[in-house]
Protein backbone atom coordinates (compact mmCIF):
# COMPACT_ATOMS: atom_id res chain seq x y z
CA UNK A 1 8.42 -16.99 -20.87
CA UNK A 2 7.80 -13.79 -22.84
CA UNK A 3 4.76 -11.66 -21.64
CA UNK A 4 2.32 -10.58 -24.25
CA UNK A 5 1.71 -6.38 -23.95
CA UNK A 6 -1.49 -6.73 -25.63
CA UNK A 7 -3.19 -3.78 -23.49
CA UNK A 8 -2.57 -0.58 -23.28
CA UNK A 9 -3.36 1.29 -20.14
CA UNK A 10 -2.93 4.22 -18.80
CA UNK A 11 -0.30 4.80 -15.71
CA UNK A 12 -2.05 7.76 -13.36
CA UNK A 13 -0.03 8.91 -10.13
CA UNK A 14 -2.24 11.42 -7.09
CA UNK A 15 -2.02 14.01 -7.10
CA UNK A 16 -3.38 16.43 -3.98
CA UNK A 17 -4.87 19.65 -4.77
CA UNK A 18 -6.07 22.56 -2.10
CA UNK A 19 -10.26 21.99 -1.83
CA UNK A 20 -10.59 25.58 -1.45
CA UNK A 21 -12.16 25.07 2.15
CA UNK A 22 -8.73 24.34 3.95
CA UNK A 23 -8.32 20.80 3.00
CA UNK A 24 -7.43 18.53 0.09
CA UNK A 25 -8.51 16.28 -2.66
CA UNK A 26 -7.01 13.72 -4.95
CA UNK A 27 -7.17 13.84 -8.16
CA UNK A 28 -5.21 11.93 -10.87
CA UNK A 29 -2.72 12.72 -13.66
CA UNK A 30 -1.59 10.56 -16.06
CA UNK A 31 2.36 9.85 -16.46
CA UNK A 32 1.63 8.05 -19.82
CA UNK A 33 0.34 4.81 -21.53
CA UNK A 34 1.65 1.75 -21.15
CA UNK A 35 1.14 -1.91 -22.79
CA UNK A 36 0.92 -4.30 -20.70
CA UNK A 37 -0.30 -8.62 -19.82
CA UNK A 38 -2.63 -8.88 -16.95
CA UNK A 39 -2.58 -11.60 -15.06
CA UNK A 40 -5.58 -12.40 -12.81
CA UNK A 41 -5.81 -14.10 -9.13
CA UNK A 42 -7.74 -15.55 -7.25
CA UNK A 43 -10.77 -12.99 -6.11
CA UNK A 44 -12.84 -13.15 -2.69
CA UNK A 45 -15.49 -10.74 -1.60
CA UNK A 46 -15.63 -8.71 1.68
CA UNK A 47 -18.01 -6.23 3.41
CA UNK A 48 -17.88 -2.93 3.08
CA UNK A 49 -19.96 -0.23 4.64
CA UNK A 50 -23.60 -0.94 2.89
CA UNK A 51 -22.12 -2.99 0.13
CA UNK A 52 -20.58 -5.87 -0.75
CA UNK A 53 -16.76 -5.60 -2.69
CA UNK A 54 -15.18 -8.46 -5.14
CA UNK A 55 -11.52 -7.66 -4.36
CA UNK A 56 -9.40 -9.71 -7.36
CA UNK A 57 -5.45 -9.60 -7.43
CA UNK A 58 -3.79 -8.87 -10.44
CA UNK A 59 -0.24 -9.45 -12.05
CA UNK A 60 0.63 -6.61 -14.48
CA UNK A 61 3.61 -7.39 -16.84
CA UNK A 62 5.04 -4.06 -18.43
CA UNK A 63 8.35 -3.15 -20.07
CA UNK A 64 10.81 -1.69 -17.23
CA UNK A 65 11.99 1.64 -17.35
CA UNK A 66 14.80 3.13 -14.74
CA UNK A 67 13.95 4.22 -11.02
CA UNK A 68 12.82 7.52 -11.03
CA UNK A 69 11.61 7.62 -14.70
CA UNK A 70 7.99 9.05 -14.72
CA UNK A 71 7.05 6.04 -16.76
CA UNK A 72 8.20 3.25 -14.43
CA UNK A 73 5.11 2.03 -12.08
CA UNK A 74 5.26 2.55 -7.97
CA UNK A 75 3.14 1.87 -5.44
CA UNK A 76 0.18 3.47 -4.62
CA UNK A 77 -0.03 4.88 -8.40
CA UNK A 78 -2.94 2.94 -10.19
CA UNK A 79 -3.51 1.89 -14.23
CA UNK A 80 -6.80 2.89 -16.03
CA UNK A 81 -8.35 0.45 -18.57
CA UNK A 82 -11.13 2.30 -19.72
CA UNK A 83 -13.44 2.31 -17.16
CA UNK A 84 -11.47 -0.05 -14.69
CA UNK A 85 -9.01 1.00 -12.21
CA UNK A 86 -5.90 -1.16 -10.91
CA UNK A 87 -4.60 -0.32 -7.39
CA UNK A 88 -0.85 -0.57 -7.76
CA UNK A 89 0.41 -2.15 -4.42
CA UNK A 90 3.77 -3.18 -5.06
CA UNK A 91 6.64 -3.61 -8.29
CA UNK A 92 9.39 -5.53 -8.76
CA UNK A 93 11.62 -6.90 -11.56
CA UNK A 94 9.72 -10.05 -13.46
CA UNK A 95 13.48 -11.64 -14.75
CA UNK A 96 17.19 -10.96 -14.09
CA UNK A 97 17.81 -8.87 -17.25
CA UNK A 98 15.40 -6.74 -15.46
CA UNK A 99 13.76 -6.53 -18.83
CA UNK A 100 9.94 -6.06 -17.51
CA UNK A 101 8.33 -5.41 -14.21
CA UNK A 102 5.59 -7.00 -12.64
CA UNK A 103 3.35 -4.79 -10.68
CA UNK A 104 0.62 -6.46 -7.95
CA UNK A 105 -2.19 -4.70 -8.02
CA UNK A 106 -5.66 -5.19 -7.25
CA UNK A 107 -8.79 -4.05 -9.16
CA UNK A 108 -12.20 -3.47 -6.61
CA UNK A 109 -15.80 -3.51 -8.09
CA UNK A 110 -18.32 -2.59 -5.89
CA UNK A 111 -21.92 -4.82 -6.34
């Protein structure tokens, strides 16, 4: 079956930058925008530290690109959606032309 790329999102990898105080900070750049077909799991909720967080498990379909390519999705790189954020957690191919990729990634939304 043929995903549908009906969303475009944006792919962001960290970046660390000196905090000026010794340390360092993340901060995000973005490696370019990508359509893609999200696929949503099943979500649970879990305790955090004074709140409550809906964790829900996502399949996101986008066209492959070649290892090492700045657009091709890896771990611990995240989409944007607008205002939503997409944890990438892992990617592999999504058919044996290697054609598109499906990245797992989970979306958290603190209530």
């Amino acid at each position: 079956m043929r995903p549908v790329l009906n969303r475009k999102m944006l792919l962001e990898a960290p970046v660390r930058v000196a905090d000026g105080a010794g340390g360092f900070v993340t901060t995000w750049q973005v490696r370019g925008e990508l359509w893609a077909e999200l696929r949503p799991g099943t979500g649970r909720e879990k305790a955090a530290e004074l709140m409550t967080v809906a964790t829900v498990p996502y399949r996101i379909i986008v066209r492959a690109a070649p290892p090492g390519a700045p657009s091709r999705p890896e771990p611990e790189q995240r989409f944007r959606s607008g205002s939503r954020i997409f944890r990438i957690l892992a990617v592999t191919e999504a058919d044996p032309g290697a054609r598109y990729l499906v990245c797992f990634a989970q979306e958290e939304v603190s209530q």
